[in-house]
Structures are given as structure tokens and as C-alpha cells.
N, C-alpha and C. Protein backbone atom coordinates (compact mmCIF):
# COMPACT_ATOMS: atom_id res chain seq x y z
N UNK A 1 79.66 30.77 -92.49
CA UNK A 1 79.71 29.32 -92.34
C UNK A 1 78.31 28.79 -92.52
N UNK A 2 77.96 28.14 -93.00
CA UNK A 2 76.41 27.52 -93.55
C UNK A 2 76.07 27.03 -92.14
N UNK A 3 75.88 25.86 -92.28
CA UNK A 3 75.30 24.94 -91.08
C UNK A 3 75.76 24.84 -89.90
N UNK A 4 76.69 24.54 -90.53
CA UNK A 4 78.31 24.24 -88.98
C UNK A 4 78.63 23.11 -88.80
N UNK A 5 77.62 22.09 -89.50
CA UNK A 5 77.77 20.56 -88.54
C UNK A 5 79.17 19.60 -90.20
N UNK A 6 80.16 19.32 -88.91
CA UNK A 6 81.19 18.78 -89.96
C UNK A 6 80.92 17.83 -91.16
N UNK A 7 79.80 16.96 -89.93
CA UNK A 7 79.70 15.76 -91.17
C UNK A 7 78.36 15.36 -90.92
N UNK A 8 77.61 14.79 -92.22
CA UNK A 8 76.12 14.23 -92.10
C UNK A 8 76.40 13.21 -90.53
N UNK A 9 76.41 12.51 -90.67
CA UNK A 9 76.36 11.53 -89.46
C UNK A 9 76.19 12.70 -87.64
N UNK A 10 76.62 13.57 -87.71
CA UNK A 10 76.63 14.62 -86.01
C UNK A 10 75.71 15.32 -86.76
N UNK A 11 75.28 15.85 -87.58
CA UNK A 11 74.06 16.91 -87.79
C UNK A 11 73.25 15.69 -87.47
N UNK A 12 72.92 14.35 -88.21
CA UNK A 12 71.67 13.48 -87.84
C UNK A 12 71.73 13.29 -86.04
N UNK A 13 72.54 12.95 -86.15
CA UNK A 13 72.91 12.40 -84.26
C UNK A 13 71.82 14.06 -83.65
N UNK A 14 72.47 14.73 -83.78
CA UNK A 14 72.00 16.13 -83.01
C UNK A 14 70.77 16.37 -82.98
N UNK A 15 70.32 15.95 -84.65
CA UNK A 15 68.79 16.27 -84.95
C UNK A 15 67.52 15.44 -84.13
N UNK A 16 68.73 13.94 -83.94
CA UNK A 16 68.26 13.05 -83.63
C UNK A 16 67.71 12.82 -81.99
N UNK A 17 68.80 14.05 -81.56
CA UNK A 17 68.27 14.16 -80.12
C UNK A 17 67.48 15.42 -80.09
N UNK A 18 67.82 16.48 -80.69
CA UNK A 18 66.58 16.98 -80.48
C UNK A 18 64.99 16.79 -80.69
N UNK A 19 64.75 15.82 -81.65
CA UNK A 19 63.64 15.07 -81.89
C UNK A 19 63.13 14.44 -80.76
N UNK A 20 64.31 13.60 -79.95
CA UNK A 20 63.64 13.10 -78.60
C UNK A 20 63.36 14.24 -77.71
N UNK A 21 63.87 15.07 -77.84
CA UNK A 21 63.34 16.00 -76.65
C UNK A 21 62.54 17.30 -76.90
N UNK A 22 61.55 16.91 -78.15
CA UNK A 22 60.94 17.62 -78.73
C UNK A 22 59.53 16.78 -79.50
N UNK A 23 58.40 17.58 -79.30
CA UNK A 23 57.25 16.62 -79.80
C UNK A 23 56.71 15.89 -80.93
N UNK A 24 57.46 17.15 -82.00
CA UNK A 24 57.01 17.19 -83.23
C UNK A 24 58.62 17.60 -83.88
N UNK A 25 58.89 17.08 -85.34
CA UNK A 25 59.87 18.04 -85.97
C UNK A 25 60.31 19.06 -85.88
N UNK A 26 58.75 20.01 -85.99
CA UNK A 26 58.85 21.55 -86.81
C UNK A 26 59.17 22.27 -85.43
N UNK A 27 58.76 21.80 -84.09
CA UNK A 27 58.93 22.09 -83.14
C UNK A 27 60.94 21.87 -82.99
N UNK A 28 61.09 20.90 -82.90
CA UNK A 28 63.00 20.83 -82.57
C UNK A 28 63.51 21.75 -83.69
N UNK A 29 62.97 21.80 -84.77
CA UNK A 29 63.93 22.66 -85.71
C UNK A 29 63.83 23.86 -85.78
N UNK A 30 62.59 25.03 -84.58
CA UNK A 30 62.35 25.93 -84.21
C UNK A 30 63.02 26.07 -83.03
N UNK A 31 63.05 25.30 -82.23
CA UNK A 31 63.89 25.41 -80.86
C UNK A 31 65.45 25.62 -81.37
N UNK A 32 66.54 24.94 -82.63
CA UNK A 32 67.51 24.89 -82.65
C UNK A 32 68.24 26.16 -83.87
N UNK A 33 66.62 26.32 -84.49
CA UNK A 33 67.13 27.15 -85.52
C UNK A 33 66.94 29.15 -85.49
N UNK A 34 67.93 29.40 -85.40
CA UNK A 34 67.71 31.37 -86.40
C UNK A 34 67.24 31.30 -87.28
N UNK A 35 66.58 32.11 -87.38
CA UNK A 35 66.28 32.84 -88.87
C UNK A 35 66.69 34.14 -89.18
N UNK A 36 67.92 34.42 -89.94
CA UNK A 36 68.56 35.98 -90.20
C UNK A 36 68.08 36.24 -91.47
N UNK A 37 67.99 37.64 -91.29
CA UNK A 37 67.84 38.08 -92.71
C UNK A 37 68.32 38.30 -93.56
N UNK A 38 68.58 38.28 -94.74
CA UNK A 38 69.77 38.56 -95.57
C UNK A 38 69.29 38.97 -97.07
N UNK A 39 70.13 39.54 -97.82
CA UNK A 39 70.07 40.20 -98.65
C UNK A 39 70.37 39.48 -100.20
N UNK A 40 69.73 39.47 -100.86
CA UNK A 40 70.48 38.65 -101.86
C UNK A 40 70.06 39.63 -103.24
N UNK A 41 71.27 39.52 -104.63
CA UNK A 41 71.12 40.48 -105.62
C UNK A 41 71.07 39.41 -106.59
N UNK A 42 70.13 39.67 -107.37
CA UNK A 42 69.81 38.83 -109.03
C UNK A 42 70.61 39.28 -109.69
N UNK A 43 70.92 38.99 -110.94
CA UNK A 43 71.60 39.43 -112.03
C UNK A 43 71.56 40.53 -112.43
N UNK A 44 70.22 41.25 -112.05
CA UNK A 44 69.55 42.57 -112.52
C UNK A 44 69.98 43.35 -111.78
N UNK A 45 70.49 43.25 -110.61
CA UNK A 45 71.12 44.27 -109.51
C UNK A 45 70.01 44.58 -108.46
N UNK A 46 68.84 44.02 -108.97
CA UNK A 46 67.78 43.77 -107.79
C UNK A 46 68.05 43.33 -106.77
N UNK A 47 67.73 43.51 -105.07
CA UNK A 47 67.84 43.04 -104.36
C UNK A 47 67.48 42.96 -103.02
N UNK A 48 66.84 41.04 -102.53
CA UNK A 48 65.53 40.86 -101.68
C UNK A 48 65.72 40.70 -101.03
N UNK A 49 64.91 40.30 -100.33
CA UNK A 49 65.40 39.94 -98.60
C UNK A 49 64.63 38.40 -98.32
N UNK A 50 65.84 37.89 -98.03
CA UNK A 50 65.29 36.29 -97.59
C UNK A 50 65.37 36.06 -96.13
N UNK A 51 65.46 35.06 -95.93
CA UNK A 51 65.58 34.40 -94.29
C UNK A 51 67.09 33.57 -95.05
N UNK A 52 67.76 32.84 -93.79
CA UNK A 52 68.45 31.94 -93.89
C UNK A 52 68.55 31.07 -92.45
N UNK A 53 68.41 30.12 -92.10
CA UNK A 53 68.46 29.38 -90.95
C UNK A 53 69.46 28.58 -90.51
N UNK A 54 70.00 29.14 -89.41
CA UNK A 54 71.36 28.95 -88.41
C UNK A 54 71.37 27.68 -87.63
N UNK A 55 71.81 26.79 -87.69
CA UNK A 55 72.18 25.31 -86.40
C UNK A 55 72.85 25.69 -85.37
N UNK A 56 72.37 26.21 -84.16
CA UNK A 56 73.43 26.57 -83.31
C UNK A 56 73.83 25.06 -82.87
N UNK A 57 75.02 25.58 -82.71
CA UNK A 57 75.88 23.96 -81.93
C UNK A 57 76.89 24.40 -80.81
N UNK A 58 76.96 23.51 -79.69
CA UNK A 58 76.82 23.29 -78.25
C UNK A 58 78.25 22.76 -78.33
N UNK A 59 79.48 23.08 -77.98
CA UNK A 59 80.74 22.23 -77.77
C UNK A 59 81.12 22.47 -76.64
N UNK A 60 81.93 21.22 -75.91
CA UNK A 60 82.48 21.51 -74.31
C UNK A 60 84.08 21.92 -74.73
N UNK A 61 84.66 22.24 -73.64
CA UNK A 61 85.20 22.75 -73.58
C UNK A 61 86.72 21.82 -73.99
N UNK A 62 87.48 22.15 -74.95
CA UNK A 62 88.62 20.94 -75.19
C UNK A 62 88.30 19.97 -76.54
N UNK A 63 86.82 19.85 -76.68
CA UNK A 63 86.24 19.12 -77.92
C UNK A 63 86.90 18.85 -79.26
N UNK A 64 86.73 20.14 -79.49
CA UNK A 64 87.10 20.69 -80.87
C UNK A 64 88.02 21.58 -81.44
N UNK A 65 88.66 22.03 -82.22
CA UNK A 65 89.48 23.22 -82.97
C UNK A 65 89.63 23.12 -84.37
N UNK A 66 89.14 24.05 -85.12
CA UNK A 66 88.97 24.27 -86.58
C UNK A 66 91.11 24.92 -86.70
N UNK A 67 91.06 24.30 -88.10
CA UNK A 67 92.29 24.59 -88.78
C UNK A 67 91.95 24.61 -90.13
N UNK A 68 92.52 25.99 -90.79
CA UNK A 68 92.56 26.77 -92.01
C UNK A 68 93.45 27.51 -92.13
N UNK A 69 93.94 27.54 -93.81
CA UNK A 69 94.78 28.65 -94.13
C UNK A 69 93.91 29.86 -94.69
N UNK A 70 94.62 31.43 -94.75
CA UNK A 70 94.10 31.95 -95.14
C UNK A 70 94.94 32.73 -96.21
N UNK A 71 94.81 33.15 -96.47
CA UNK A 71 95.87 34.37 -97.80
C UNK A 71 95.88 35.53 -97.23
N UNK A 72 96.90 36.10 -97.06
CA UNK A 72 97.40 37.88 -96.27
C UNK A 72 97.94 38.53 -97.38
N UNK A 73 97.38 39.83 -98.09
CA UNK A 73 98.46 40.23 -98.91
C UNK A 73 98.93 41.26 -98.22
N UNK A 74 99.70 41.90 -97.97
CA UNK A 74 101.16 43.16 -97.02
C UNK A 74 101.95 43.33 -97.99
N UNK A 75 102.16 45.02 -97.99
CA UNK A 75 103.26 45.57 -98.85
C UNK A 75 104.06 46.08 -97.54
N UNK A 76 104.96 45.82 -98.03
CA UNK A 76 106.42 45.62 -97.63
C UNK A 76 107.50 46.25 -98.42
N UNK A 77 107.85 47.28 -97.73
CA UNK A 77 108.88 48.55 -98.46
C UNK A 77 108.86 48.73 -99.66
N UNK A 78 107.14 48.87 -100.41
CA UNK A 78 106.35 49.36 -101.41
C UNK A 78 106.13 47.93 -102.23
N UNK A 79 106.52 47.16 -101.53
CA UNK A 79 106.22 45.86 -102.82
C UNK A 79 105.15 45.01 -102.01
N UNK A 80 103.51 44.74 -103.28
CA UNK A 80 102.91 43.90 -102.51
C UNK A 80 103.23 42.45 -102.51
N UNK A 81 103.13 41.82 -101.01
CA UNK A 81 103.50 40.41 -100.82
C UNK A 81 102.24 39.74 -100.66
N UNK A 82 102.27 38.21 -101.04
CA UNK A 82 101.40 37.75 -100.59
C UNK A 82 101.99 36.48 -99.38
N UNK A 83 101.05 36.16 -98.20
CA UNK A 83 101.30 35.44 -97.09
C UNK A 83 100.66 34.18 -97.37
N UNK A 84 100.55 33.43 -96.59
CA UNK A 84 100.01 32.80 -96.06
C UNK A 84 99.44 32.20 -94.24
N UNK A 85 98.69 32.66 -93.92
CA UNK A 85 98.29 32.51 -92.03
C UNK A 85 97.67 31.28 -91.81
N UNK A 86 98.29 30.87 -91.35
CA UNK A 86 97.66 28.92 -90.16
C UNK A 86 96.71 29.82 -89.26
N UNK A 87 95.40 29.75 -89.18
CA UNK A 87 94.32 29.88 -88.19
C UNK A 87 94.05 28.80 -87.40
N UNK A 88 94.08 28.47 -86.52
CA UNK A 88 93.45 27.98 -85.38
C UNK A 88 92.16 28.33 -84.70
N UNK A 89 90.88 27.91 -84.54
CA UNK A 89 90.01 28.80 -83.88
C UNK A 89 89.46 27.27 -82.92
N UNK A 90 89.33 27.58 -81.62
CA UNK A 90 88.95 26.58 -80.62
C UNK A 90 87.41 26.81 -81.12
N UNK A 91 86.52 25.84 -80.97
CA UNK A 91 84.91 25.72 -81.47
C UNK A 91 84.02 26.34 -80.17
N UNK A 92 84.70 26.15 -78.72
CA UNK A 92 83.72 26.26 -77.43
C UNK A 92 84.04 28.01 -77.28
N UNK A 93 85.52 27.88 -77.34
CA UNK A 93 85.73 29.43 -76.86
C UNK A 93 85.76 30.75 -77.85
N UNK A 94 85.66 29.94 -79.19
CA UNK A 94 86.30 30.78 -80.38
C UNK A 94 87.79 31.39 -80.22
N UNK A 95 88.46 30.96 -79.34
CA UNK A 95 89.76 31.44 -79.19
C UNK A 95 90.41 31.36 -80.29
N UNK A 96 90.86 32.09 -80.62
CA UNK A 96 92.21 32.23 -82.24
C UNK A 96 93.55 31.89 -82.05
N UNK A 97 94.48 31.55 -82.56
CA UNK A 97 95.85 31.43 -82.51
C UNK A 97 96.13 31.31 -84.48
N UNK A 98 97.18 32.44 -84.46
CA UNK A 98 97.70 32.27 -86.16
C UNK A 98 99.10 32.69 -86.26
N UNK A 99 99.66 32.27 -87.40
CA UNK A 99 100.74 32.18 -87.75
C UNK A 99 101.12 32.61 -88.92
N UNK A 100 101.92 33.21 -89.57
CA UNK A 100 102.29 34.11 -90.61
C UNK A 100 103.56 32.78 -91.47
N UNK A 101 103.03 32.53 -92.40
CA UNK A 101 104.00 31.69 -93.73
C UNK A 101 104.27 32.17 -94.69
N UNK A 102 105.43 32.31 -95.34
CA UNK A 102 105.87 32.40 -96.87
C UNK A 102 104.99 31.17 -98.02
N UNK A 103 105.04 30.28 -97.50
CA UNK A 103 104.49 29.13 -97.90
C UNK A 103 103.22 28.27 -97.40
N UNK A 104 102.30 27.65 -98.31
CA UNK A 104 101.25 27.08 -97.43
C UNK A 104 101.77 25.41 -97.53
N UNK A 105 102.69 24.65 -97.10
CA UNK A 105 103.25 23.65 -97.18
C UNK A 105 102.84 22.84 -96.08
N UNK A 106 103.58 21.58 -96.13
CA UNK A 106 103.55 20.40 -95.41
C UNK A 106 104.50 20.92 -94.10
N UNK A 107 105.65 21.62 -94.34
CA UNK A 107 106.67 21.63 -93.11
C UNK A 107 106.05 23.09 -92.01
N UNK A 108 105.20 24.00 -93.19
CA UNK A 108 104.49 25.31 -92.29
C UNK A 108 103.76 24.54 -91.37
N UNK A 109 102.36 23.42 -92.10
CA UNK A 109 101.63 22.97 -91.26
C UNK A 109 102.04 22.48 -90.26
N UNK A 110 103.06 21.45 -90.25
CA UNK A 110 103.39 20.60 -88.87
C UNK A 110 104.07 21.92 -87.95
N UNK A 111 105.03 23.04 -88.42
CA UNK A 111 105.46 23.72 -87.18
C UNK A 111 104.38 24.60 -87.13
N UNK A 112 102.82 24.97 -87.77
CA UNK A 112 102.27 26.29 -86.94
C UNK A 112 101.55 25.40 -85.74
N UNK A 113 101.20 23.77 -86.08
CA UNK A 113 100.61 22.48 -85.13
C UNK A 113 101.47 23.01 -83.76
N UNK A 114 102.68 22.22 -83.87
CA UNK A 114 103.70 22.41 -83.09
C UNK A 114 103.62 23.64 -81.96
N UNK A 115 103.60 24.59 -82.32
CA UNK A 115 103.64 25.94 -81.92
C UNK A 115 102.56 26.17 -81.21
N UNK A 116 101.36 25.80 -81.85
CA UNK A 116 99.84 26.07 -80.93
C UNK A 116 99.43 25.07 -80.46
N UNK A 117 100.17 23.62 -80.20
CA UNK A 117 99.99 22.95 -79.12
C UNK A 117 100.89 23.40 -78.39
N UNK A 118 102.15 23.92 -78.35
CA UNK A 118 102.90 24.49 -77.35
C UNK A 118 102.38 25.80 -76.47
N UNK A 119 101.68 26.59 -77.14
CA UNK A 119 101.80 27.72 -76.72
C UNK A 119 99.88 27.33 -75.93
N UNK A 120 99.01 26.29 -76.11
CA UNK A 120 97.96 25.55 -74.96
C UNK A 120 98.09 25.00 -74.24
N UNK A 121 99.86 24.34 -74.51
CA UNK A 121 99.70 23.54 -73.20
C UNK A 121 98.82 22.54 -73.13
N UNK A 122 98.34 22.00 -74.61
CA UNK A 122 97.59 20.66 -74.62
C UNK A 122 97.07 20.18 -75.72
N UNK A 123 96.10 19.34 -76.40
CA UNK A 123 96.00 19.07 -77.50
C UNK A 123 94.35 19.21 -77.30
N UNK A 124 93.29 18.99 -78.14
CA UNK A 124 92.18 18.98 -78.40
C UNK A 124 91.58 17.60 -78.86
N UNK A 125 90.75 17.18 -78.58
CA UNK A 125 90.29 15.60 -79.14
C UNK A 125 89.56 15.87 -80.17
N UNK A 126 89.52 16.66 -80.89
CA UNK A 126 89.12 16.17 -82.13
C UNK A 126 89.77 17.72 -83.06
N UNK A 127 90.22 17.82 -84.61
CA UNK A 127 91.37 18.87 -85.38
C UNK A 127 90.03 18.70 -86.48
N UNK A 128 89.29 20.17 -86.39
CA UNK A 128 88.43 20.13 -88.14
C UNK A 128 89.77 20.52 -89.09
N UNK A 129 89.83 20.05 -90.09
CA UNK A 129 90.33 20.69 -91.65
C UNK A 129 89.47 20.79 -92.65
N UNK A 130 89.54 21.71 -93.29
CA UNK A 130 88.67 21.78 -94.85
C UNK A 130 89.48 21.68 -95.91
N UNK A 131 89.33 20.61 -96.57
CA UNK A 131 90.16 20.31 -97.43
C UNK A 131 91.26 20.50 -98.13
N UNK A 132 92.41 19.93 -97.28
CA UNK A 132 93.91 20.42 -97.53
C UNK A 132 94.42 19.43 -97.45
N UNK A 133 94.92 19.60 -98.78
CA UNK A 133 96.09 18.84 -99.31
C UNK A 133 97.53 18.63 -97.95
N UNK A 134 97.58 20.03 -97.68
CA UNK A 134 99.09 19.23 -96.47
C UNK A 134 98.33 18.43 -95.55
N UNK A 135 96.94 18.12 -95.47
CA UNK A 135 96.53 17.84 -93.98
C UNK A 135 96.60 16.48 -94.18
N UNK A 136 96.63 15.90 -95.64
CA UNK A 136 96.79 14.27 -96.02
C UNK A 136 98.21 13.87 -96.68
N UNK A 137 98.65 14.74 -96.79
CA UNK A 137 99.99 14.82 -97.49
C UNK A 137 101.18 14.34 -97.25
């Protein structure tokens, strides 16, 4: 996941408070940022070692929950199938909840919804999506 922050407007907000509670820039963006190392290959099959720098982000509890499909392929009495899985991941707890589809549709989405607000026992105030068509559909 790159940054993490959904949308320009909460990365500025965030930046924006860490700036107040920080003296200088380079200072808040050292307090908020990793630096991992990572590996990267040129065309040549060469390959260096960079940095890359992490936004950690702070959610309470109930905030947030990311929603994505993913692709499952399973063979199944020698024939490979392909799936489709509704992920759920809560943002504070990383808690998971998924669901297994034939289809990545409009009627999967609303019942894997259905199902993992049933099975929390509540809803979340705010649903990330990454760009899906059933999610406007």
C-alpha cells in the first residue's frame, strides 16, 4: 500500500497537524515517517537498494473499513476455477472478514455487505473502496 492516506484533503489535514505540533517540516515528516529498505531491479537485472517512506496512520476504533475484491483461483475435482473474495479489513484492528463469489457483481456486493454487517453487529462510519464499478453501480 503506498501512503495509506485515502484522499489529498486527510493526508494535508494530518500533515497539517503534525506541522503544529512540530517545529520545522523535516522534523514532523521524521517523527511520522519509516524509511524501509527495498530492493528494486533495472531492466538489466541489476539490483539496488533504495529507501521508501511509510505514513503511519492512527484510526479509532469503528472509524474505518477497507472493501476489495480479490481473484482466488482453486481446482476443484482437477478443473482450475477462478473465484472471486469480498475482503473486508477494519483499518484500527486490521480485522478481516471474506467471502467466496462465483461472480464479482452488484447482487455479491450488497449480500457479502449484508453478511459482515451481520456477522459485527454494527456498521462503521466511514466504507474505503478502490475503484469499483459495483460500488457506484
Amino acid at each position: 500500500m503506498g501512503i495509506g492516506c485515502k484522499t489529498v484533503s486527510k493526508c494535508v489535514s494530518q500533515y497539517d497537524l503534525l506541522l503544529a505540533s512540530c517545529k520545522t517540516a523535516s522534523r514532523a515528516l521524521s517523527h511520522c515517517m519509516t524509511k524501509l529498505p527495498t530492493h528494486n531491479s533495472n531492466a538489466r537485472g541489476k539490483t539496488r537498494l533504495t529507501q521508501e517512506a511509510i505514513i503511519h496512520q492512527v484510526y479509532e476504533p469503528g472509524s474505518s473499513c477497507e472493501f476489495d475484491w480479490e481473484e482466488v483461483k482453486l481446482t476443484i475435482s482437477g478443473v482450475l476455477r477462478k473465484f472471486q473474495l469480498a475482503v473486508f479489513t477494519s483499518s484500527y484492528s486490521n480485522y478481516g472478514y471474506s467471502l467466496l463469489y462465483e461472480h464479482q457483481d452488484t447482487l455479491a456486493f450488497m449480500e457479502s455487505h449484508v453478511a459482515f454487517f451481520s456477522t459485527i453487529k454494527g456498521v462503521f462510519r466511514e466504507m474505503v473502496y478502490d475503484n469499483m464499478r459495483v460500488a457506484v453501480a
